[in-house]
N, C-alpha and C. Protein backbone atom coordinates (compact mmCIF):
# COMPACT_ATOMS: atom_id res chain seq x y z
N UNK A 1 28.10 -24.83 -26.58
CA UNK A 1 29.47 -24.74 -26.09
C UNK A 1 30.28 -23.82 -27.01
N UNK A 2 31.15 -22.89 -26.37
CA UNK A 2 31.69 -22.44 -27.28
C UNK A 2 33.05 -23.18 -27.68
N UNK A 3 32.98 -22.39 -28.80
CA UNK A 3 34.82 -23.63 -30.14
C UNK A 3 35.51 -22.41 -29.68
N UNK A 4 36.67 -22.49 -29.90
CA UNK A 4 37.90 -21.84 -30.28
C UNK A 4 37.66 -22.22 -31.97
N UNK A 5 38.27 -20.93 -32.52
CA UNK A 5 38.21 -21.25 -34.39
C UNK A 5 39.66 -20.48 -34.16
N UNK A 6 40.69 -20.91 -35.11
CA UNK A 6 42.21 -19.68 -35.19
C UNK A 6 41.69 -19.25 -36.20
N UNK A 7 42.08 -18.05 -35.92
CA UNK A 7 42.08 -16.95 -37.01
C UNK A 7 43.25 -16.58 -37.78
N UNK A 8 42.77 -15.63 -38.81
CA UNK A 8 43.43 -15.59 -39.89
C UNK A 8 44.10 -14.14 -39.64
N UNK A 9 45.44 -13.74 -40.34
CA UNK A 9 45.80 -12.66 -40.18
C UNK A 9 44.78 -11.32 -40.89
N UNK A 10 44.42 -11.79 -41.75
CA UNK A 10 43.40 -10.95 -42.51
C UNK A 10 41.98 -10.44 -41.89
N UNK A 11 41.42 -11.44 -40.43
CA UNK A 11 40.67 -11.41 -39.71
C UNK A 11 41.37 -10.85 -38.54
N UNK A 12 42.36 -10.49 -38.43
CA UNK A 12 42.78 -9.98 -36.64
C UNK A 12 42.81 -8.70 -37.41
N UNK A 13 43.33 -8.20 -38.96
CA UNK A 13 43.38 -7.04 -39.44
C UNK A 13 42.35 -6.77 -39.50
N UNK A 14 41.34 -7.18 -39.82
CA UNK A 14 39.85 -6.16 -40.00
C UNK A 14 39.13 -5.76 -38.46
N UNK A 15 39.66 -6.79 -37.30
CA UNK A 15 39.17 -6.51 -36.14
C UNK A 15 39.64 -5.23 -35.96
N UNK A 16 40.88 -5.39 -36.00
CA UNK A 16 41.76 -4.01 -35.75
C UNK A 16 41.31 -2.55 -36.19
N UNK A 17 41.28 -2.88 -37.61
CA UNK A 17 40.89 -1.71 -38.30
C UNK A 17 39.20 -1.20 -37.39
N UNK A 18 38.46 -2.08 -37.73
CA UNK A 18 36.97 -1.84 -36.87
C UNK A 18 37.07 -1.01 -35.70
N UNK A 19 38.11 -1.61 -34.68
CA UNK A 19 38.29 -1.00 -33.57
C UNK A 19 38.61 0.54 -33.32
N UNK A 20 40.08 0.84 -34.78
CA UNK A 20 40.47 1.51 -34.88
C UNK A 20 39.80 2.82 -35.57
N UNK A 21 38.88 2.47 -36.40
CA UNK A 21 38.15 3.38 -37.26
C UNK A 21 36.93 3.69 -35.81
N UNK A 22 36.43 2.98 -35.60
CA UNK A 22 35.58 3.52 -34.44
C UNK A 22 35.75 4.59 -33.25
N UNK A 23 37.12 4.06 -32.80
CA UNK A 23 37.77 5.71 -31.77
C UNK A 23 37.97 6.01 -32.54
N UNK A 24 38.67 6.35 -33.81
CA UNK A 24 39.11 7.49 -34.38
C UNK A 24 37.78 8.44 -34.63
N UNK A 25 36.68 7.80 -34.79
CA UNK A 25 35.46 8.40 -35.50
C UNK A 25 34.85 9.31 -34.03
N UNK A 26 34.55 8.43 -32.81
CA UNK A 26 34.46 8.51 -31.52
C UNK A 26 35.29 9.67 -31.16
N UNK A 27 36.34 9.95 -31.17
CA UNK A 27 37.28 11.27 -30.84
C UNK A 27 37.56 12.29 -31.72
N UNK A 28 37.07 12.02 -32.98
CA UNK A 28 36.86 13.28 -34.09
C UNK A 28 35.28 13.64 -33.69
N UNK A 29 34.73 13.21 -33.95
CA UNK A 29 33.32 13.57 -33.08
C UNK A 29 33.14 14.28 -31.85
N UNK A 30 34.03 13.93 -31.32
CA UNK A 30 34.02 14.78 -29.71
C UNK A 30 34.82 15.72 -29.70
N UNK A 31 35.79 15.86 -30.49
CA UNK A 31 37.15 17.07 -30.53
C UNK A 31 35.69 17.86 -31.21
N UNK A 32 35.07 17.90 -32.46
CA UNK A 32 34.23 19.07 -33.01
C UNK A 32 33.00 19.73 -32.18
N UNK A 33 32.98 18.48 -30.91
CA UNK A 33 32.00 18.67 -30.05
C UNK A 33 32.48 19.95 -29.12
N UNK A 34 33.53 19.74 -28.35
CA UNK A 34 34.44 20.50 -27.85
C UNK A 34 34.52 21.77 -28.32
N UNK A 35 34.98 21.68 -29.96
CA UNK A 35 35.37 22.88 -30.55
C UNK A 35 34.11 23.77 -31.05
N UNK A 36 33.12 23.21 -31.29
CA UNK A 36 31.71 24.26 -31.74
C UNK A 36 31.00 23.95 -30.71
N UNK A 37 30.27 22.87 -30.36
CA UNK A 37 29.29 23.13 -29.22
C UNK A 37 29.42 23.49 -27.57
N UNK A 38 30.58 23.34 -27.38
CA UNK A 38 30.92 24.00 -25.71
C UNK A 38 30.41 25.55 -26.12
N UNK A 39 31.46 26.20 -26.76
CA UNK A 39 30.61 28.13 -26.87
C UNK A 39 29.53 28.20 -26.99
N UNK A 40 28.15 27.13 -27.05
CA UNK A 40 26.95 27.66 -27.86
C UNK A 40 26.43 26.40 -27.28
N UNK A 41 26.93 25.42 -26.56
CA UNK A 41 26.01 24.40 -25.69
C UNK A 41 25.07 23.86 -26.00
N UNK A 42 24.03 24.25 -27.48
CA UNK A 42 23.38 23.40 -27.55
C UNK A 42 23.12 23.75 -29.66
N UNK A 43 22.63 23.31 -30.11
CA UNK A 43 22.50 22.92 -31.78
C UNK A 43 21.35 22.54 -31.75
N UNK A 44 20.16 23.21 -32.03
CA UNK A 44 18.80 22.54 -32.74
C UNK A 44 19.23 21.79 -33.59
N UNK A 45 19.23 20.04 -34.20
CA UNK A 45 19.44 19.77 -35.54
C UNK A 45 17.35 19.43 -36.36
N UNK A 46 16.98 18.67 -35.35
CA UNK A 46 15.24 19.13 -35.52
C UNK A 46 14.80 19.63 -34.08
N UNK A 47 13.69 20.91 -34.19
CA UNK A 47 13.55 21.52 -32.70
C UNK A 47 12.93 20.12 -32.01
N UNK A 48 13.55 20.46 -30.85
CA UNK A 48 12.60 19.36 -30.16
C UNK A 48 12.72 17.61 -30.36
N UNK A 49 13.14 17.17 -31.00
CA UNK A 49 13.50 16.22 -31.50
C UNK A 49 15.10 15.26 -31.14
N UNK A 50 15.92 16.34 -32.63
CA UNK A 50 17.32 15.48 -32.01
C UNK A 50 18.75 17.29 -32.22
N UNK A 51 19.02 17.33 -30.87
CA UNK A 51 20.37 18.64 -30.50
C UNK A 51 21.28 18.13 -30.54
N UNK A 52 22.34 18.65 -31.00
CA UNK A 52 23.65 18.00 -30.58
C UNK A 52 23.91 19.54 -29.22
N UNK A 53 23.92 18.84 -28.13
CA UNK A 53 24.49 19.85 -26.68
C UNK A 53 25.66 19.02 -25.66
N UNK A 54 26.30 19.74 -25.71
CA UNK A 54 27.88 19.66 -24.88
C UNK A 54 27.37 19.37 -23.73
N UNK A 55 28.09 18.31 -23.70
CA UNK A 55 27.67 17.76 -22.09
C UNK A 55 29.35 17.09 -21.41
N UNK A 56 29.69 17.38 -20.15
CA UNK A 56 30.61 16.96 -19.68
C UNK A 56 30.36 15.87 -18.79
N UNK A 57 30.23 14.45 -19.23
CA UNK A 57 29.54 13.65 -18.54
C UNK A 57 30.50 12.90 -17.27
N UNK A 58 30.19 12.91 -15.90
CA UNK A 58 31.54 12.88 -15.28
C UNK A 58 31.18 10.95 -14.82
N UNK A 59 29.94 11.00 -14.78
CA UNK A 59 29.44 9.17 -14.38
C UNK A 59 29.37 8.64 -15.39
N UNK A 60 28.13 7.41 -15.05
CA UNK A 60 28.19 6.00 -16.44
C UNK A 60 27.04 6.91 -16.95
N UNK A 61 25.98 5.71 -17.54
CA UNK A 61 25.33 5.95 -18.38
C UNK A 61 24.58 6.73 -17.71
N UNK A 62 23.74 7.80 -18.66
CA UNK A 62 23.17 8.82 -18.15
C UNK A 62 23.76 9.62 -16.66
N UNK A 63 25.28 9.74 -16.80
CA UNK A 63 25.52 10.34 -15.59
C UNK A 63 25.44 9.76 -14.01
N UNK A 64 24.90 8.53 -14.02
CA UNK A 64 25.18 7.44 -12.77
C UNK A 64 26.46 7.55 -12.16
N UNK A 65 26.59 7.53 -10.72
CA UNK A 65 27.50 7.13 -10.47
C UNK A 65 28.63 8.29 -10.51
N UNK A 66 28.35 9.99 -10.87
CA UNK A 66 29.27 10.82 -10.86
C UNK A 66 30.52 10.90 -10.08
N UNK A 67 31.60 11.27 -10.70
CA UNK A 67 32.96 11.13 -9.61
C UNK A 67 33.45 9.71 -8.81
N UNK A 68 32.82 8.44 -10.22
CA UNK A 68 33.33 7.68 -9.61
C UNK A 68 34.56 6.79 -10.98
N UNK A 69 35.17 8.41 -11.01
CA UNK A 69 35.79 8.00 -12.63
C UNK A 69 37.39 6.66 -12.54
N UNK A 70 37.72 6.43 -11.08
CA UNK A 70 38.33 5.14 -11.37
C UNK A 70 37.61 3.53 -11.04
N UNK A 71 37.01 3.67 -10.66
CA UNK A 71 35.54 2.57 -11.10
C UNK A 71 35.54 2.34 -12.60
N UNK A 72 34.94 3.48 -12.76
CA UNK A 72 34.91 3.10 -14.29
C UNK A 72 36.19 2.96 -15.44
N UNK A 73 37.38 3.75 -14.86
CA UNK A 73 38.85 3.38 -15.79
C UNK A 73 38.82 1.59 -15.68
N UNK A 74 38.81 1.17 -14.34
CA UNK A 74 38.99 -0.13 -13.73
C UNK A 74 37.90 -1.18 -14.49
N UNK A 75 36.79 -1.11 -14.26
CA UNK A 75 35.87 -1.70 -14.96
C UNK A 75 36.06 -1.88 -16.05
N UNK A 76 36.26 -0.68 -17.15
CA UNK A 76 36.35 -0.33 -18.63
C UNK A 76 37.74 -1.46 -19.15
N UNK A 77 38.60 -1.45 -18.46
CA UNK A 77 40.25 -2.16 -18.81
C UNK A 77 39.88 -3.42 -18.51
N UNK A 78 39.15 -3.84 -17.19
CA UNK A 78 39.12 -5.23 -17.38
C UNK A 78 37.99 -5.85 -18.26
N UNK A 79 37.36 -4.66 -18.66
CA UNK A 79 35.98 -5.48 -20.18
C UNK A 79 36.76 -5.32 -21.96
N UNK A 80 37.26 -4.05 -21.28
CA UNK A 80 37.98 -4.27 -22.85
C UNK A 80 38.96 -5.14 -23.04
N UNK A 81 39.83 -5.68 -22.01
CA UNK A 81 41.12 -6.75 -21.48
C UNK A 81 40.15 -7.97 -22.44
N UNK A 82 38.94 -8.23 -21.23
CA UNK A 82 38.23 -9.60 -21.65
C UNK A 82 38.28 -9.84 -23.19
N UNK A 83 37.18 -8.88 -23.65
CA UNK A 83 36.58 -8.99 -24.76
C UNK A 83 37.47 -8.64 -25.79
N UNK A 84 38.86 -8.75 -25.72
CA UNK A 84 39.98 -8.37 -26.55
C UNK A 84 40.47 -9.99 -26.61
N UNK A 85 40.69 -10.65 -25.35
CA UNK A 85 40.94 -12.30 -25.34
C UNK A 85 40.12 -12.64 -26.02
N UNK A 86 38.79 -12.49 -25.92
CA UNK A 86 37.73 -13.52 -26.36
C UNK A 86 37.69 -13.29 -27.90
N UNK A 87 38.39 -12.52 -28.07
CA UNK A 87 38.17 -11.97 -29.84
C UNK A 87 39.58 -12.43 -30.41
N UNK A 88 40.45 -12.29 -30.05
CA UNK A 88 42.10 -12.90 -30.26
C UNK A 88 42.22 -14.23 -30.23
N UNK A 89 41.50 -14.91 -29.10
CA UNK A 89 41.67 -16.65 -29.38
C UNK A 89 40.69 -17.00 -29.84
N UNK A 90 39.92 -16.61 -30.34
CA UNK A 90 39.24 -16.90 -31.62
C UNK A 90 37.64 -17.67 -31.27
N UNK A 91 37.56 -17.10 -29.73
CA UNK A 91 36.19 -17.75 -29.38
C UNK A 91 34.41 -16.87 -30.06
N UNK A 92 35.07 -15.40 -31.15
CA UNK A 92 34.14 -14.86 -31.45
C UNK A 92 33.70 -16.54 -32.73
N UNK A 93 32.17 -16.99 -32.45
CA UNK A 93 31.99 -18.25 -33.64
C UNK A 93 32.20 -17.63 -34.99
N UNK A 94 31.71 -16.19 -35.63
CA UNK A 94 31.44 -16.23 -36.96
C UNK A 94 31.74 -14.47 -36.73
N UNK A 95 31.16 -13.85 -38.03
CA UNK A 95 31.91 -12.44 -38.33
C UNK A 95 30.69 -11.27 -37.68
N UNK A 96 29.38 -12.29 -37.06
CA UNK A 96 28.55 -11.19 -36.24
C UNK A 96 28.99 -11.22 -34.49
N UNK A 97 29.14 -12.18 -34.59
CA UNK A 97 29.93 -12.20 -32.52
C UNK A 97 31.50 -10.84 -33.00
N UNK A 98 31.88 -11.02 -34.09
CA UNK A 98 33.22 -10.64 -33.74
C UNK A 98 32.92 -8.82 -34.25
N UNK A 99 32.27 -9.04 -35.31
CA UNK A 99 31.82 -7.27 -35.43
C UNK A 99 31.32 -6.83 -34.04
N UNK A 100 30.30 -7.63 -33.04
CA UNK A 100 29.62 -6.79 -32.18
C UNK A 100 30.64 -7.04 -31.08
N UNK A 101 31.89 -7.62 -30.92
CA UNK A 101 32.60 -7.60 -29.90
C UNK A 101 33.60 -6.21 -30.27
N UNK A 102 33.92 -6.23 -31.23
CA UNK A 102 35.00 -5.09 -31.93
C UNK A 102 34.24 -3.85 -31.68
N UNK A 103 32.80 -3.59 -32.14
CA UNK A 103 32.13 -2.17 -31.80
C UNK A 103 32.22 -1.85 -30.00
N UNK A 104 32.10 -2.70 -29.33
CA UNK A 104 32.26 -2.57 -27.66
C UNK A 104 33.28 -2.37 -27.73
N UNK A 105 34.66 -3.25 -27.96
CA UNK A 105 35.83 -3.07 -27.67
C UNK A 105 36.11 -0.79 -27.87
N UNK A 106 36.06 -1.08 -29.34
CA UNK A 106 36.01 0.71 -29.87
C UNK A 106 35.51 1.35 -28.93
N UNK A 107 33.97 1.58 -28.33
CA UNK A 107 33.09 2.32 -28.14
C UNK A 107 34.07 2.78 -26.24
N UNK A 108 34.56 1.22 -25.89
CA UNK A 108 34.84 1.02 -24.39
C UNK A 108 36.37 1.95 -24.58
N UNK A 109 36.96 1.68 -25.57
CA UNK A 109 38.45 2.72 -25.80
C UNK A 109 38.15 4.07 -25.64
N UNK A 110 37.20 4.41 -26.91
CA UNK A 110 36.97 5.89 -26.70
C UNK A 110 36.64 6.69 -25.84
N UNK A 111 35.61 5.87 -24.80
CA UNK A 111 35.36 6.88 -23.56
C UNK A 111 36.49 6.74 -22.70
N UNK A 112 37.22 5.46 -22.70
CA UNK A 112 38.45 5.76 -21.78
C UNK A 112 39.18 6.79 -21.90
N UNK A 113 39.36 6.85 -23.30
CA UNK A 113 40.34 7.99 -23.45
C UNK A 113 40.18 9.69 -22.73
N UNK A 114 38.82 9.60 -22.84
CA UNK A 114 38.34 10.77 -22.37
C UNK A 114 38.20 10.73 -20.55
N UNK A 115 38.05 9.75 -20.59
CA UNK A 115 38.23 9.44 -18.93
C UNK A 115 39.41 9.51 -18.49
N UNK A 116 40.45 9.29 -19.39
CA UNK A 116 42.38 9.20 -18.87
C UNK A 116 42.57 10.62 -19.12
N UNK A 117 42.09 11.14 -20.03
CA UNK A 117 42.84 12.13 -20.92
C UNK A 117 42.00 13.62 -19.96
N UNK A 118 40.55 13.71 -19.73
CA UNK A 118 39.84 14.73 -18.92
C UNK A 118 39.34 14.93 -17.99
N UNK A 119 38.84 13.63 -17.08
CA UNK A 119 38.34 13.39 -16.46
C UNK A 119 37.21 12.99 -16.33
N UNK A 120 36.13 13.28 -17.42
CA UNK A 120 35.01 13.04 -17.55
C UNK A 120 35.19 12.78 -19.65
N UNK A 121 33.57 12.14 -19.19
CA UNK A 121 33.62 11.87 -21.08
C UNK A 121 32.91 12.76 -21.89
N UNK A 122 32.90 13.24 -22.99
CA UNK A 122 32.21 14.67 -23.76
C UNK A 122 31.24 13.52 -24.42
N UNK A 123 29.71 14.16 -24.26
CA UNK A 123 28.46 13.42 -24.80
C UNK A 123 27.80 14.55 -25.19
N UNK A 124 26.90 14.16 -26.69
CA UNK A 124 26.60 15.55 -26.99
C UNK A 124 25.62 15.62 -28.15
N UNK A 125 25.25 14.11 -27.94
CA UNK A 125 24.05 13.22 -28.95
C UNK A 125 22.95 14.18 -28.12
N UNK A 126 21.78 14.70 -28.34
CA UNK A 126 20.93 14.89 -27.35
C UNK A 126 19.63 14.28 -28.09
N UNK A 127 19.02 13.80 -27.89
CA UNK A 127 17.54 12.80 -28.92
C UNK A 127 16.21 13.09 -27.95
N UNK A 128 16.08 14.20 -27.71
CA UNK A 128 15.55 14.80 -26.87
C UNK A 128 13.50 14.45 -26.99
N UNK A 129 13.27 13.63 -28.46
CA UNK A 129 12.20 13.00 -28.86
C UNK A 129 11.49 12.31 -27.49
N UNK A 130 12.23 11.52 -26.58
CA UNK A 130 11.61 10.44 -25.72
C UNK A 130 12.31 11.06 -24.34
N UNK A 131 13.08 12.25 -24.70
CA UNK A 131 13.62 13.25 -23.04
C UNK A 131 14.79 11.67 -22.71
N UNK A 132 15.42 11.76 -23.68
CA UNK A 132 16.74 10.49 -23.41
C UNK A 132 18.12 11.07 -22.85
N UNK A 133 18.96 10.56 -22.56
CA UNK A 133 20.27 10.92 -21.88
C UNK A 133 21.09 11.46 -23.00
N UNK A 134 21.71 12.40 -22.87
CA UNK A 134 22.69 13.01 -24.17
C UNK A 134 24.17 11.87 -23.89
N UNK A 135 24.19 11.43 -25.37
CA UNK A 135 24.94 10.36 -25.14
C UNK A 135 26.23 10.51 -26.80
N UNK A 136 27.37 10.04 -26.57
CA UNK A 136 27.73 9.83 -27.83
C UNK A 136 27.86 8.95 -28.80
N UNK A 137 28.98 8.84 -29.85
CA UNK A 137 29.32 7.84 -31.06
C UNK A 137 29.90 6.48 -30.15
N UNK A 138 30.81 6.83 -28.96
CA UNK A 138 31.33 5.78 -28.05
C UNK A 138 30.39 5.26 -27.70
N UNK A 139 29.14 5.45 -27.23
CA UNK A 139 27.95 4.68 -26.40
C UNK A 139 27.00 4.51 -27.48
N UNK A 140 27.04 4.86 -28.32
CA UNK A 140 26.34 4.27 -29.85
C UNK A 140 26.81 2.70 -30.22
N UNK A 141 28.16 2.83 -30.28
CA UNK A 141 28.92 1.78 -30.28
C UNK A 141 28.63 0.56 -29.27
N UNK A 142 28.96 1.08 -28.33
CA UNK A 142 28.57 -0.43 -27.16
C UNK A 142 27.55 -0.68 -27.30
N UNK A 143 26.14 0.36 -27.47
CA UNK A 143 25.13 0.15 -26.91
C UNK A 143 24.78 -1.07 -28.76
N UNK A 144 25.26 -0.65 -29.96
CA UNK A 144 24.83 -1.43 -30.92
C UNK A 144 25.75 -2.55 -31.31
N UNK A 145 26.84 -2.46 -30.44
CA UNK A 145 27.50 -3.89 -30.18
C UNK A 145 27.20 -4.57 -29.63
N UNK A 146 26.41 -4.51 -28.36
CA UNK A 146 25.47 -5.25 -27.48
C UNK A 146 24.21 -5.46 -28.00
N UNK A 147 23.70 -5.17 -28.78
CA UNK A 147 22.29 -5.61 -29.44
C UNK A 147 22.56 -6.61 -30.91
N UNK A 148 23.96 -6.42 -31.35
CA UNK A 148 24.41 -7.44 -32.80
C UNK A 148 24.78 -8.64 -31.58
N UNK A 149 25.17 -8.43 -30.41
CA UNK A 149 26.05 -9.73 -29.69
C UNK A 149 24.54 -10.44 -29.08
N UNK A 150 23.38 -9.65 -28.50
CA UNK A 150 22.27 -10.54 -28.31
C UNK A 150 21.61 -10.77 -29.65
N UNK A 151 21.46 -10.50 -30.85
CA UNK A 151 21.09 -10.83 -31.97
C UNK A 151 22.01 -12.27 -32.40
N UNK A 152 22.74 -12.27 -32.57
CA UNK A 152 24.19 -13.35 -33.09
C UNK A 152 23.63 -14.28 -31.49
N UNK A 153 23.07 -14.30 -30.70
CA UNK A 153 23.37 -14.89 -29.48
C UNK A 153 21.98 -15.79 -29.59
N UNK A 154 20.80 -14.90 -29.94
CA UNK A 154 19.41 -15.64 -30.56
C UNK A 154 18.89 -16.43 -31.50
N UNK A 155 19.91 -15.90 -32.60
CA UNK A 155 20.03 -17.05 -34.02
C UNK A 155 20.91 -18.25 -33.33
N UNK A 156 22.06 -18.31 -32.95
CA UNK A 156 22.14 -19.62 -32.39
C UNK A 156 21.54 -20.33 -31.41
N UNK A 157 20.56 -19.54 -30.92
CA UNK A 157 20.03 -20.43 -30.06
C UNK A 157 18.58 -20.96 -30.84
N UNK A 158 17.96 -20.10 -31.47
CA UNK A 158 17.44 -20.89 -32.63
C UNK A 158 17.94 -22.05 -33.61
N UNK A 159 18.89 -21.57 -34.03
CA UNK A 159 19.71 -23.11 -34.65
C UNK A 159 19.87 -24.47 -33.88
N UNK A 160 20.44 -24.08 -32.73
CA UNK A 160 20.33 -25.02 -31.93
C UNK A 160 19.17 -25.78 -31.05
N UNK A 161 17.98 -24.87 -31.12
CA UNK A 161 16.75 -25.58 -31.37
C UNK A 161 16.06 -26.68 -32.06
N UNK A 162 16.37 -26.02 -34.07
CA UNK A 162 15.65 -26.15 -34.75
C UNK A 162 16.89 -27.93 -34.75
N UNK A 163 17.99 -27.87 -34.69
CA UNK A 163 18.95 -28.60 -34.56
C UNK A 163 18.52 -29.57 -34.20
N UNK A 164 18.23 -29.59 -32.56
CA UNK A 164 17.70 -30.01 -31.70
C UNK A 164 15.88 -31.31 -31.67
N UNK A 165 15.96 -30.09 -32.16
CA UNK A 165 14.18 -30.75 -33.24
C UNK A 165 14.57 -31.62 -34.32
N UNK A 166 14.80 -31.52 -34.98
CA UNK A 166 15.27 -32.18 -36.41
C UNK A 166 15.67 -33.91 -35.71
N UNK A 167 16.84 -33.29 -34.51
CA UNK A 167 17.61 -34.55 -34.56
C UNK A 167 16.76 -35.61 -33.49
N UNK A 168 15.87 -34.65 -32.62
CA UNK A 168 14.93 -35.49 -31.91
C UNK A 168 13.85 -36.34 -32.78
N UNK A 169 13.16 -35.54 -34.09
CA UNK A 169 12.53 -36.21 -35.02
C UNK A 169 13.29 -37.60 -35.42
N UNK A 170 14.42 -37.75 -35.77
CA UNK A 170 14.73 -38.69 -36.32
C UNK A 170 14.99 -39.54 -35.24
N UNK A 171 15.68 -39.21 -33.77
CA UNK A 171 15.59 -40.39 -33.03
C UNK A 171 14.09 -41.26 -32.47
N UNK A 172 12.82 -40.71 -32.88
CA UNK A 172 11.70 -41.26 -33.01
C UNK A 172 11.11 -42.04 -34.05
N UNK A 173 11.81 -41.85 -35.03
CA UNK A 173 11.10 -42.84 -36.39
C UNK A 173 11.55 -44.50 -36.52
């Protein structure tokens, strides 16, 4: 079940900051993207391996869904809306639910912005090793905020196993 815990002002400040350092990082990343790799579209950083190439991504992930950019404004506001409650009343349990809710929150801002602000979002990661989707620091973000939120999501359910066990042992003796 989940608790409500109140939080501390010192804890809504570090959410903040998290959030905040993340677009900022997310839109300095993409402004240099803009500014060097659009003229020259693509950057060997290892051949074959990992490019940074300008991509004007107008859908979701890997380009899904093109030209369906108020879907996704709409979608994006009511996940970042959510997961902004769920982090404010204090239902993140401990400081790994609330880091991997804060990296989504960031990651879900930054592409908005680029979605309000251009129409499409600038991606320009290219990891071209496994022929993957050119993606950026914003979808770095969700995508490793969503893997700390199923990580944080597996240890308690282990705890609550091992919990579980323990307390069944003793109602048998």
């Amino acid at each position: 079940m989940i608790k409500f815990k109140r939080r501390t002002v010192p804890e809504y400040i570090s959410y903040a900051l998290i959030v905040a350092v993340g677009v900022i990082l997310d839109q300095i990343t993409k402004m240099l993207a803009v500014r060097h790799l659009r003229p020259i579209d693509t950057l060997p950083l290892i051949e074959g391996v990992l490019h940074f190439t300008y991509v004007e991504n107008r859908g979701a992930a890997f380009g899904m869904l093109a030209d369906a950019r108020y879907v996704f404004i709409i979608t994006s506001t009511i996940m970042i809306l959510a997961l902004s409650v769920y982090l404010i009343l204090g239902y993140a349990q401990n400081a790994l639910y609330a880091s991997s809710v804060c990296l989504i929150i960031s990651g879900g801002i930054g592409n908005m912005i680029d979605r309000l602000a251009l129409g499409y979002v600038v991606d320009f990661i290219d990891f071209r090793l496994i022929n993957f989707a050119v993606f950026n620091v914003a979808d770095s973000f969700v995508c490793v905020g969503a893997g700390l939120l199923i990580l944080a999501l597996v240890i308690d359910l282990i705890k609550e196993a091992k919990a579980k066990k323990s307390g069944d042992g003793k109602d048998n003796e």
